[in-house]
Protein backbone atom coordinates (compact mmCIF):
# COMPACT_ATOMS: atom_id res chain seq x y z
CA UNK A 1 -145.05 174.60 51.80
CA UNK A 2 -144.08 175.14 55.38
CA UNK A 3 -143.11 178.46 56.85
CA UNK A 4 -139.82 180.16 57.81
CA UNK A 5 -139.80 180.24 61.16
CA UNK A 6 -140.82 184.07 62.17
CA UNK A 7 -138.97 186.71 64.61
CA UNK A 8 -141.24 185.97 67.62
CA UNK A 9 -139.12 184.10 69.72
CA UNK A 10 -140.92 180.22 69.79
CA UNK A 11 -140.13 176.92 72.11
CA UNK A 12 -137.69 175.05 71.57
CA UNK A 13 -137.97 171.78 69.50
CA UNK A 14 -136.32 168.49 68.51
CA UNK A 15 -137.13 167.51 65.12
CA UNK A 16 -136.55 164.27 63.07
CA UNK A 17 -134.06 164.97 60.51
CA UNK A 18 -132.17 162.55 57.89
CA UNK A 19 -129.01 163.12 57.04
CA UNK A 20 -128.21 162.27 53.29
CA UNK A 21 -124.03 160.89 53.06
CA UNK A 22 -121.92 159.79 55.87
CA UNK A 23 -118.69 161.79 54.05
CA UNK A 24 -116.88 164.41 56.90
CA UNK A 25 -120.32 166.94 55.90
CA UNK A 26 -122.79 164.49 56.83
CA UNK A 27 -120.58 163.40 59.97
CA UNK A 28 -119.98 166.55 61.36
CA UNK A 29 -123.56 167.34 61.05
CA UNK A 30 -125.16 164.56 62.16
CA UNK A 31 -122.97 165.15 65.52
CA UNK A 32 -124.43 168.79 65.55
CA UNK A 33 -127.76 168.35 65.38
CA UNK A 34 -127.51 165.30 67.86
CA UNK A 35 -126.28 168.07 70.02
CA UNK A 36 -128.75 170.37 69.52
CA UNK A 37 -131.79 167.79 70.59
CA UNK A 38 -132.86 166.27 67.19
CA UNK A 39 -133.12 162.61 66.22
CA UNK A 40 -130.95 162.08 62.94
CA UNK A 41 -130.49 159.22 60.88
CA UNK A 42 -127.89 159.48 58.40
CA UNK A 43 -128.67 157.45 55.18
CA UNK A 44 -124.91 156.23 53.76
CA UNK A 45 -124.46 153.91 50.34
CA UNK A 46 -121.37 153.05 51.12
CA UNK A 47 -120.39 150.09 53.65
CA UNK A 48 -118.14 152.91 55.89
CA UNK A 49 -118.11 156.16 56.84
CA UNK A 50 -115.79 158.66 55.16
CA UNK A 51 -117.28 159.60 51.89
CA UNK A 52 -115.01 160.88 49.05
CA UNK A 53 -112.39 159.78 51.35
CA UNK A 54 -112.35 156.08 51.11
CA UNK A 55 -110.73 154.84 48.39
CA UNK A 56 -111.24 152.40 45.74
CA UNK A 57 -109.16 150.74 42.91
CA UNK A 58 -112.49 150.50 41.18
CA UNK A 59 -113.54 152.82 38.30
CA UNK A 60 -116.69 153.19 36.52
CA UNK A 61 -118.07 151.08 33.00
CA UNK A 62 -118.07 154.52 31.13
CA UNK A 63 -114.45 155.99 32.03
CA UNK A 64 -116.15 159.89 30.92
CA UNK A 65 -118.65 159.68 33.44
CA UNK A 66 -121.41 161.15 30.89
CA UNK A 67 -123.27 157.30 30.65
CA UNK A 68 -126.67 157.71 33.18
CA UNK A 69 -126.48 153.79 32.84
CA UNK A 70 -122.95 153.56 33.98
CA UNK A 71 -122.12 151.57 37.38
CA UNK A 72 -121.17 154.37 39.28
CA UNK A 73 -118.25 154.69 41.90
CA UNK A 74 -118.78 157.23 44.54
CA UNK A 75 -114.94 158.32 45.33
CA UNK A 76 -112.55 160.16 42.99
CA UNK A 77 -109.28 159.73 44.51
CA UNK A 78 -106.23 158.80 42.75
CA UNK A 79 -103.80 156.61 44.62
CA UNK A 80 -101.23 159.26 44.95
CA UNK A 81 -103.48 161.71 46.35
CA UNK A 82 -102.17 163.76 49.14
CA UNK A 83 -104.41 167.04 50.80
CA UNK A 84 -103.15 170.30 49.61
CA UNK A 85 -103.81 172.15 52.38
CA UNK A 86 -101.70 171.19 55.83
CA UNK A 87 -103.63 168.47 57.94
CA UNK A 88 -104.56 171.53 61.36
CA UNK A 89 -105.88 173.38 59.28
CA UNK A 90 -108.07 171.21 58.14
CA UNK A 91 -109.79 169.44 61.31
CA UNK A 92 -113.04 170.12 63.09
CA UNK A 93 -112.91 173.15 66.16
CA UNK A 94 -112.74 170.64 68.77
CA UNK A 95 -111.81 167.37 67.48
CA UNK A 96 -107.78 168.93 65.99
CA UNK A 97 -106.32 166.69 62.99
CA UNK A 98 -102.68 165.88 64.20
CA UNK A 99 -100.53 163.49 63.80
CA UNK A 100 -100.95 160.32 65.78
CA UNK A 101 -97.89 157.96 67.47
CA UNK A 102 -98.81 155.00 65.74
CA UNK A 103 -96.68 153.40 62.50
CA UNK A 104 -100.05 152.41 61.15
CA UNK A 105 -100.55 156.58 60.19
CA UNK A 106 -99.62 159.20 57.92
CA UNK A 107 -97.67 161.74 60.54
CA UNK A 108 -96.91 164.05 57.45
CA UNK A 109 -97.93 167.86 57.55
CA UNK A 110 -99.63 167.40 53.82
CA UNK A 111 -100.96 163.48 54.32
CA UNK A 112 -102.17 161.04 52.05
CA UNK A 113 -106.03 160.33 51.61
CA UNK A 114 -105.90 157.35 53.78
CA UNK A 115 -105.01 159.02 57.29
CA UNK A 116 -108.26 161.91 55.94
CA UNK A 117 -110.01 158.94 55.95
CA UNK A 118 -109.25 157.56 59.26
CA UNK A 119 -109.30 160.98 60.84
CA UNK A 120 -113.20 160.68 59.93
CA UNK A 121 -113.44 157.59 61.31
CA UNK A 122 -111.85 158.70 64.40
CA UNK A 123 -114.47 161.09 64.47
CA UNK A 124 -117.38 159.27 63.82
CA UNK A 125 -116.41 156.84 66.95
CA UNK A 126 -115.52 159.52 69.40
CA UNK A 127 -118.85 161.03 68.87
CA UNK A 128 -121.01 157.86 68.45
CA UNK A 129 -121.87 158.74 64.76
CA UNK A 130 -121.84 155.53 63.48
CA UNK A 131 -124.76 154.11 65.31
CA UNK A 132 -126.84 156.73 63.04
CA UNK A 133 -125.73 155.64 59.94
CA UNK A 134 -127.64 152.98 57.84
CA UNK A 135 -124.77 151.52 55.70
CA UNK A 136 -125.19 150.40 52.08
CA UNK A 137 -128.12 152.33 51.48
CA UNK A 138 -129.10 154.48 48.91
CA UNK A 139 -131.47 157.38 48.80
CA UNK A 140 -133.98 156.88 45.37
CA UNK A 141 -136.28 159.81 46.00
CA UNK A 142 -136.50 162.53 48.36
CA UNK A 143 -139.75 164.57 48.07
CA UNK A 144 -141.80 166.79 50.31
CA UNK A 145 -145.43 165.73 51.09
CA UNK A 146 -147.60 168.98 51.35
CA UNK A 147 -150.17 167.56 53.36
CA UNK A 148 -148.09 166.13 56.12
CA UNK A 149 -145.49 169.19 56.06
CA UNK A 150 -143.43 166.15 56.50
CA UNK A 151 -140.65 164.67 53.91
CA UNK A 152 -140.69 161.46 52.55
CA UNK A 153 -137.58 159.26 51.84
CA UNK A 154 -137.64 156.17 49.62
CA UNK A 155 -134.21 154.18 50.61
CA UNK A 156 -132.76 150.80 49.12
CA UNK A 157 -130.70 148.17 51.07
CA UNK A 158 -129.71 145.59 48.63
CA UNK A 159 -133.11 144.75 47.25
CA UNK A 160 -135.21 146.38 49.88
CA UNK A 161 -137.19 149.58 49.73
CA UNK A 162 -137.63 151.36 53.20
CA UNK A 163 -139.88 154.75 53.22
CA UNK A 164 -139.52 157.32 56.21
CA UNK A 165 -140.84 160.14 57.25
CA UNK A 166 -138.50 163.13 58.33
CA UNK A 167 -139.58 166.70 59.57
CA UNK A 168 -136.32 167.83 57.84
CA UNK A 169 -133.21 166.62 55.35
CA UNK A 170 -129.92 167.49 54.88
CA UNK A 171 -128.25 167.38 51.74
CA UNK A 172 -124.57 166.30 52.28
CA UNK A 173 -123.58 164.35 49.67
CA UNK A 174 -120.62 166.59 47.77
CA UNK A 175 -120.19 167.25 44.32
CA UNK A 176 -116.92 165.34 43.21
CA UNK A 177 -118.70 162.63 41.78
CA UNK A 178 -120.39 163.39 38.46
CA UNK A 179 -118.25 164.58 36.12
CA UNK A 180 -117.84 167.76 34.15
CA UNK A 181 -116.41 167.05 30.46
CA UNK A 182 -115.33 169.66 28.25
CA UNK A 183 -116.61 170.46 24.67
CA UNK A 184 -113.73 169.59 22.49
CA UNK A 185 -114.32 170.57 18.94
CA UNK A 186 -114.10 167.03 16.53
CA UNK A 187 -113.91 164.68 19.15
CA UNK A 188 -116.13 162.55 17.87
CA UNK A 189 -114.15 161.46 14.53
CA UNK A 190 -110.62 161.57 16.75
CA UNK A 191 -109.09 158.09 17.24
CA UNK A 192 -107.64 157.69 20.47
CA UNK A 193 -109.82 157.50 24.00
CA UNK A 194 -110.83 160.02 27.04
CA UNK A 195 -111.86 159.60 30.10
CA UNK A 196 -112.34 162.26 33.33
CA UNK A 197 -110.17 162.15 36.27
CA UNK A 198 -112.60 160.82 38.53
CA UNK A 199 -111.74 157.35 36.91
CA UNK A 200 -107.87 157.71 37.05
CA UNK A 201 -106.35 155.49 39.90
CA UNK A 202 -102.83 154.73 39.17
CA UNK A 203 -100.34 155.71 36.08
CA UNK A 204 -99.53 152.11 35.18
CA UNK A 205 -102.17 151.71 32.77
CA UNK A 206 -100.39 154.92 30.55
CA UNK A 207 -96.86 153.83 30.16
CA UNK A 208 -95.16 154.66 27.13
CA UNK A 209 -98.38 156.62 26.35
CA UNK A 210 -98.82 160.48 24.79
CA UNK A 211 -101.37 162.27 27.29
CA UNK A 212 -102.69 164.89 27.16
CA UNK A 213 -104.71 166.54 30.39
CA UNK A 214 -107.53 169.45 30.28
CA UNK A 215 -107.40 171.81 33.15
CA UNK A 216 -104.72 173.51 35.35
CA UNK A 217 -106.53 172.47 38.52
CA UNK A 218 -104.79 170.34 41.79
CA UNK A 219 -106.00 167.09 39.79
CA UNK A 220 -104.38 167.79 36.70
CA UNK A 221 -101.35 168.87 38.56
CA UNK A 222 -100.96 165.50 40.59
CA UNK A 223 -102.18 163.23 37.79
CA UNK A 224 -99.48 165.05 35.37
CA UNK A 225 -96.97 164.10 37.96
CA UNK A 226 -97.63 160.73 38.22
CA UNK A 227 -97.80 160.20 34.58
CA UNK A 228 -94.24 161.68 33.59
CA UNK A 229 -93.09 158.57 35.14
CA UNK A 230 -94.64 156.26 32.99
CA UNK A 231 -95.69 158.26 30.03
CA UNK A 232 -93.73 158.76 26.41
CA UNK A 233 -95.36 162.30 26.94
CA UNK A 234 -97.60 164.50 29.00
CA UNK A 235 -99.06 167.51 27.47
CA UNK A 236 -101.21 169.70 30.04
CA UNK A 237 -103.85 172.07 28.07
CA UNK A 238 -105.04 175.04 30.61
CA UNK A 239 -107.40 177.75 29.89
CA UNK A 240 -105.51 179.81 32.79
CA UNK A 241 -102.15 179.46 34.38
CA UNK A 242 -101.77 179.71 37.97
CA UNK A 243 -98.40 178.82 39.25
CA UNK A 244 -96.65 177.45 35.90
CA UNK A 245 -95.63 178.76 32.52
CA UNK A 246 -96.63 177.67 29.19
CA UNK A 247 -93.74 175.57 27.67
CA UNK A 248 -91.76 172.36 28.99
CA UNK A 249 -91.99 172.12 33.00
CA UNK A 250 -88.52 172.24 34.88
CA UNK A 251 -87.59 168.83 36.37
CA UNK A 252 -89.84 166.82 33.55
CA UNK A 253 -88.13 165.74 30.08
CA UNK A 254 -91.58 164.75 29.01
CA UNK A 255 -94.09 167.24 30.20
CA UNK A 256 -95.28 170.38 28.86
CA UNK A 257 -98.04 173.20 29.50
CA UNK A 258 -100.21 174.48 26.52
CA UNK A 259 -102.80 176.98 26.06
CA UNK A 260 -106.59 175.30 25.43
CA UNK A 261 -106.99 172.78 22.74
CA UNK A 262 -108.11 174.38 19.70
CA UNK A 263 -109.43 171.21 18.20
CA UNK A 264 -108.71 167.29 17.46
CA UNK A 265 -108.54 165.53 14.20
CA UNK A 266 -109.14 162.30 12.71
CA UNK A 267 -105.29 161.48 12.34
CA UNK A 268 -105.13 161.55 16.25
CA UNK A 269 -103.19 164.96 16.36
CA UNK A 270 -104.49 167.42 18.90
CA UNK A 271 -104.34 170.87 18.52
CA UNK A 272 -103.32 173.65 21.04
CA UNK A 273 -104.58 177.46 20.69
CA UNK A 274 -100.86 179.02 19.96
CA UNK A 275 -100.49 176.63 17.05
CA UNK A 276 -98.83 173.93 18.40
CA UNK A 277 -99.93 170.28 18.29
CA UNK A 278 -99.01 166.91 19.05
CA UNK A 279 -100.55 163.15 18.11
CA UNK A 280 -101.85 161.58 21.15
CA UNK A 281 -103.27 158.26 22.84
CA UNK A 282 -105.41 159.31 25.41
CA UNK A 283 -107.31 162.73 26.36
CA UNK A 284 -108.15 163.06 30.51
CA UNK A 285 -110.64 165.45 31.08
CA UNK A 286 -109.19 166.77 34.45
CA UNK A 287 -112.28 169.36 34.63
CA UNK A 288 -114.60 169.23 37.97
CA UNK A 289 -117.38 168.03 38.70
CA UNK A 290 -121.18 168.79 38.48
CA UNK A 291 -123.65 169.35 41.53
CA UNK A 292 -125.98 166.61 41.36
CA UNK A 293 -128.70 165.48 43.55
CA UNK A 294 -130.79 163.03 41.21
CA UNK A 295 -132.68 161.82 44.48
CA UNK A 296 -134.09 165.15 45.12
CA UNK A 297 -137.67 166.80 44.21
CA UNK A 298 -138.35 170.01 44.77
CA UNK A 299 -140.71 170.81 42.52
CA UNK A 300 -138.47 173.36 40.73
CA UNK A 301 -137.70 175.02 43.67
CA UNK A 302 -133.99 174.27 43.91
CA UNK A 303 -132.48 174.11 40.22
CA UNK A 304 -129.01 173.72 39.20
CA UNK A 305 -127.94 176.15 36.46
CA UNK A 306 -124.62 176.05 35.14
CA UNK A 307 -123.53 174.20 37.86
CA UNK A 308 -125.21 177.04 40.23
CA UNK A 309 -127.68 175.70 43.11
CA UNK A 310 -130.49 177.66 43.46
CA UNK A 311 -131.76 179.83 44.50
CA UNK A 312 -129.73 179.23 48.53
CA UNK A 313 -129.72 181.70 51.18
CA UNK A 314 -125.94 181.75 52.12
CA UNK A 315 -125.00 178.84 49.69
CA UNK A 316 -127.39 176.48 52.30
CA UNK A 317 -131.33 177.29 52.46
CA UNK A 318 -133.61 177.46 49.57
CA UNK A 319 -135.92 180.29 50.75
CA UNK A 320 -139.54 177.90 49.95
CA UNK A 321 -138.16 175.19 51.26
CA UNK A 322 -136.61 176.67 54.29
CA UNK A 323 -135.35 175.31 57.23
CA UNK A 324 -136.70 171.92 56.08
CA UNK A 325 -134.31 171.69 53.36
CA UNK A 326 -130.98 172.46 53.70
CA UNK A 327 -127.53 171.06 51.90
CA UNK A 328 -124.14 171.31 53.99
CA UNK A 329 -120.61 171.39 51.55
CA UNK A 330 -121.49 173.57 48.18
CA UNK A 331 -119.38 176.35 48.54
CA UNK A 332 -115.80 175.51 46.81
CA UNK A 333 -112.18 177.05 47.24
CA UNK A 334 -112.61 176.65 51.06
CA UNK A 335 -110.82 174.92 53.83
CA UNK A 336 -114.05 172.60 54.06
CA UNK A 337 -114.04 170.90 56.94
CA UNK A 338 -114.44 174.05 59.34
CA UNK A 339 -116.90 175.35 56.96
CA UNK A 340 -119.20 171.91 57.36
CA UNK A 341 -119.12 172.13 60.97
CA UNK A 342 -120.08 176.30 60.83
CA UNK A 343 -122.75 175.22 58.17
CA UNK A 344 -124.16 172.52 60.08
CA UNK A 345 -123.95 174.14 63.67
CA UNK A 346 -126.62 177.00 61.83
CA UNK A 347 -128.90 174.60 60.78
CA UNK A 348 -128.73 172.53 63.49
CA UNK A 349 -130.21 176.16 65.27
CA UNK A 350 -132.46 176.61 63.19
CA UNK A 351 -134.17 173.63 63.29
CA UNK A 352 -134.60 173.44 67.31
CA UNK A 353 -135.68 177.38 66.65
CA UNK A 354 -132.84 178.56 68.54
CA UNK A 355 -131.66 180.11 66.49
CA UNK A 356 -134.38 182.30 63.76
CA UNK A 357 -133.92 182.72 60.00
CA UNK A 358 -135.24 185.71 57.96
CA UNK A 359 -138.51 185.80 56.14
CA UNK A 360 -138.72 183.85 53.11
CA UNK A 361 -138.89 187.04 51.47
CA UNK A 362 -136.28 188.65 53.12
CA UNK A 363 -134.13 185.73 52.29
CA UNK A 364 -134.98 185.95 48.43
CA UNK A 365 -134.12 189.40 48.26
CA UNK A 366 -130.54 188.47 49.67
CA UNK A 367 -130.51 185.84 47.43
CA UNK A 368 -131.11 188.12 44.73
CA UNK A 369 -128.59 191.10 45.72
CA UNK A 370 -126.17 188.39 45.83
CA UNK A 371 -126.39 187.08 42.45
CA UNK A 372 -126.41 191.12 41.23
CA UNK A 373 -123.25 191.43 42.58
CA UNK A 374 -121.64 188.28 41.29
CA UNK A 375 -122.93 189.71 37.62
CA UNK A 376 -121.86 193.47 38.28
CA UNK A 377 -118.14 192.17 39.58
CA UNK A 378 -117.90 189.70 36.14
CA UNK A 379 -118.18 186.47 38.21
CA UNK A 380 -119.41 183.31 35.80
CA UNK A 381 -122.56 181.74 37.01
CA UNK A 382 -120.80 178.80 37.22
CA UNK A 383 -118.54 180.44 39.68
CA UNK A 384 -121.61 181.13 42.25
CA UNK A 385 -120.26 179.07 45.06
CA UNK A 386 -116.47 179.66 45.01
CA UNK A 387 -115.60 181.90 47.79
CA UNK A 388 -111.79 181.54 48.26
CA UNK A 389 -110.91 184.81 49.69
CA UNK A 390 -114.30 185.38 50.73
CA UNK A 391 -114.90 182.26 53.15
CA UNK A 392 -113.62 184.58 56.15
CA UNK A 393 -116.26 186.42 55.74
CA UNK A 394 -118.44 184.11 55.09
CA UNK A 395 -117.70 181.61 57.85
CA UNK A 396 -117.52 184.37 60.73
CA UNK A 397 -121.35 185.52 59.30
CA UNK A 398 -121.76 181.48 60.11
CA UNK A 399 -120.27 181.75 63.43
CA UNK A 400 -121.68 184.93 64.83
CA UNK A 401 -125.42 183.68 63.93
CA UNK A 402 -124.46 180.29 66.19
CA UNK A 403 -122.91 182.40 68.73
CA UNK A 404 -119.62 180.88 68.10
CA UNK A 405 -116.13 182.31 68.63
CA UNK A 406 -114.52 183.91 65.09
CA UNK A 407 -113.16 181.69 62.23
CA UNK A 408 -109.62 181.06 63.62
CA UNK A 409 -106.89 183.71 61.97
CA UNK A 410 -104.11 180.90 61.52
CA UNK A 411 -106.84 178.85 59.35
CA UNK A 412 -106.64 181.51 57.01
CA UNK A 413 -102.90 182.52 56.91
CA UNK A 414 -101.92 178.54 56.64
CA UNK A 415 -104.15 178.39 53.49
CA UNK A 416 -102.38 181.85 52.03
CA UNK A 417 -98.81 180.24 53.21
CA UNK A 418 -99.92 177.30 51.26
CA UNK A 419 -101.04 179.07 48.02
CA UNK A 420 -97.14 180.88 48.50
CA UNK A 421 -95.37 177.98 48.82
CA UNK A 422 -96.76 176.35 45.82
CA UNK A 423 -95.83 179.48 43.49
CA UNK A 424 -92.45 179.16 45.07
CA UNK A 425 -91.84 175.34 45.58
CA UNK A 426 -94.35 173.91 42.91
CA UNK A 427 -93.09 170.56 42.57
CA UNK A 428 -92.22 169.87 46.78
CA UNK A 429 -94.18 172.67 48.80
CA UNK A 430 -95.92 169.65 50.53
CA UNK A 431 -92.42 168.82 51.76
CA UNK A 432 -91.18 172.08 52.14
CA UNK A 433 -93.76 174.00 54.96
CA UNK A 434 -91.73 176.92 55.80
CA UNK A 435 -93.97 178.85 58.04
CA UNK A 436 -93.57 176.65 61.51
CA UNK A 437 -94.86 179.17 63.74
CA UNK A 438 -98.59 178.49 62.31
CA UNK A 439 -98.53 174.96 63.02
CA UNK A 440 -97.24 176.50 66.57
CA UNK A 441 -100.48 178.61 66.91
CA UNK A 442 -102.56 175.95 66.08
CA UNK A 443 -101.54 173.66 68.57
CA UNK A 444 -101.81 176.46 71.38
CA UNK A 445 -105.57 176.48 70.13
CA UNK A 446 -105.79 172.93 70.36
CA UNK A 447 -104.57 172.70 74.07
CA UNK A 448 -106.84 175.82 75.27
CA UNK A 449 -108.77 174.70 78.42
CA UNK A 450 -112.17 173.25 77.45
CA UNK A 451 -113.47 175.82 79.82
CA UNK A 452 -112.75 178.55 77.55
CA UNK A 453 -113.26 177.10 74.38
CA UNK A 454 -117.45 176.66 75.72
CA UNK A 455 -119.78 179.15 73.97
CA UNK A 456 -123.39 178.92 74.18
CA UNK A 457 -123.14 175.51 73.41
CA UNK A 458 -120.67 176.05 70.44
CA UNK A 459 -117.93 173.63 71.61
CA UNK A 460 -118.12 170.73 73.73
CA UNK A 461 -115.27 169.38 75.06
């Protein structure tokens, strides 16, 4: 395997690195370790950049997701989707995501996935991304060849195979794309059909329709929304409730929360935990996703367990495989886009040797303490990579080892306003931002002086 680079300082390097999805984690990191010196190709199977962000009408043969013959769509977004956090928070240090003068765009605080999309592929052209991207092509195997200390990528272009030979990859192709499908007991001899959410578009296809929905997440949420229009019924089952009650929703006639489902039977009823039940059409598994990197050998060194990745120093490195493996974008219950650019700006240091890592040992045992303390505090396994109130932390680690100014505080407080407003506008906080002055702040960021936003090579105006 190679070595973790040591604590004797060493020269500076460029190194060839491939960069695995063209979504904003792949983008952002493509741009930073162009800017760092390395050569980068970024291998993309779509026929644009954007990633999860580019929508399709299209939906996969097996509408559950769980068929490994399936014909596979990439992108989960439903039509209706809008972000739910505001747009400046979301955008890249020094590339802001605000509203553009232009009829053609989504001006709106909380936009739809559309103007995402083309803020990416705003991106991509200011930088000169796209002219590192090899469109429609998609990775088959990834593996590292020992007696090279080099890495090996098999690609396909229609009916082409390419190999290449990279010093180092990058992992950035998300996890909203194979599904996660809950156990629900006597499914198999219930009558009416399921599917996950990653294969819901539009609510047309439901009218006059009894639904019910597993999972209280922002999917569910949406999709419940845009059902009540259409639907004789929509029935929400939740193992948790966040910013609703259990019982009919205000504003819906036909919606209601229930605890978990208990069970199904054969007559088509299904059945709550707090006794209730109802007969139903259609069951929408509305319940994440799975990490999955099918591509990807490491020879057991990077497993996923209970939809944990491991083992990663700081949710990116695996300590054998270290720095010439690394994946951008695990972490969840972040603002993400900030995060990728953090995420990638490290690695992108790492790799030219600016920047050092620990020892591979060193960087097990942190591994190690880490997991300790996610069992001592209760945390499920499957819970490794949710930070949420922990990504300040996190991210300002990210920022001091690149020598980069602190994780900006109005970020944070617009993500906490946003979590506010939806327990006190749930059905219209989008529409309802009542904290102006953040929006205020972030715009006096934006317009700083690129002389003083320049730090050690952190932000290039």
């Amino acid at each position: 395997m190679p070595q973790s680079p040591g604590h004797a300082p060493q020269p500076i390097v460029s190194r060839h690195v491939a960069v695995i999805g063209a979504g904003a984690a792949g983008l952002v990191t493509a741009r930073e370790l162009r800017r760092e010196g390395h050569s980068v190709v970024v291998f993309e199977r779509g026929d644009q950049v954007g990633g999860l962000w580019v929508y399709t009408p299209n939906v996969e043969s097996d509408p559950l997701g769980l068929d490994p013959t399936r014909t596979t769509v990439h992108s989960s977004l439903y039509h209706s989707l809008r972000t739910n956090l505001p747009r400046d928070s979301m955008g890249f240090s020094d590339y802001p995501f605000v509203a553009k003068d232009d009829p053609d765009r989504d001006p709106r605080l909380f936009p739809g996935h559309r103007e995402v999309m083309m803020y990416l592929q705003d991106f991509a052209r200011e930088f000169g991304i796209d002219e590192l991207v090899r469109f429609e092509t998609e990775v088959v195997h990834v593996r590292f060849v020992e007696e090279e200390e080099k890495w090996q990528i098999k690609s396909k272009q229609r009916h082409k195979e390419t190999d290449d030979i990279f010093d180092a990859v990058v992992v950035c192709n998300g996890h909203y794309t194979q599904p996660l499908v809950s156990h629900v007991p006597g499914i198999n001899k219930w009558p009416g059909k399921q599917m996950h959410s990653h294969n819901y578009r539009d609510p047309k296809p439901f009218q006059d329709q009894v639904v019910v929905l597993i999972g209280n997440s922002a999917s569910a949420f949406d999709i419940s929304r845009d059902l009540a229009g259409v639907a004789k019924e929509v029935h929400i089952a939740a193992r948790t409730v966040q910013y609703e009650t259990f019982g009919k929703q205000p504003a819906y006639d036909n919606l209601w929360l229930h605890p978990m489902i208990k069970n199904v039977c054969e007559d088509g009823s299904v059945h709550f935990q707090d006794g209730s039940f109802v007969i139903a059409n259609i069951i929408i598994h509305c319940t994440g996703y799975k990490y999955h990197c099918p591509f990807l050998e490491t020879n057991g060194f990077v497993i996923v367990d209970d939809n944990r990745v491991g083992p990663l120093y700081k949710h990116i490195f695996p300590p054998a495989l270290a720095p010439w493996l690394s994946f951008v974008g695990i972490p969840f219950q972040v603002i993400t886009f900030p995060m990728f650019e953090l995420q990638s700006k490290w690695i992108a240091g790492v790799l030219s040797n600016r920047i050092t890592l620990p020892s591979q040992e060193e960087m097990m045992e942190d591994v190690k303490a880490f997991y300790s303390s996610l069992e001592a505090s209760g945390t499920p396994k499957r819970n490794t990579h949710a930070l949420d109130d922990k990504q300040v932390k996190y991210n300002n680690w990210l920022a001091g080892q690149c020598g980069c100014p602190a994780y900006e505080d109005w970020r944070m407080e617009m993500y906490y306003a946003t979590i506010k407003g939806r327990l006190a506008h749930l059905e219209s906080y989008r529409d309802e931002w009542e904290t102006q002055h953040l929006v205020l702040q972030a715009y006096k960021d934006f317009i700083k002086p690129a002389s003083n936003q320049v730090s050690d090579g952190c932000v290039f105006p």
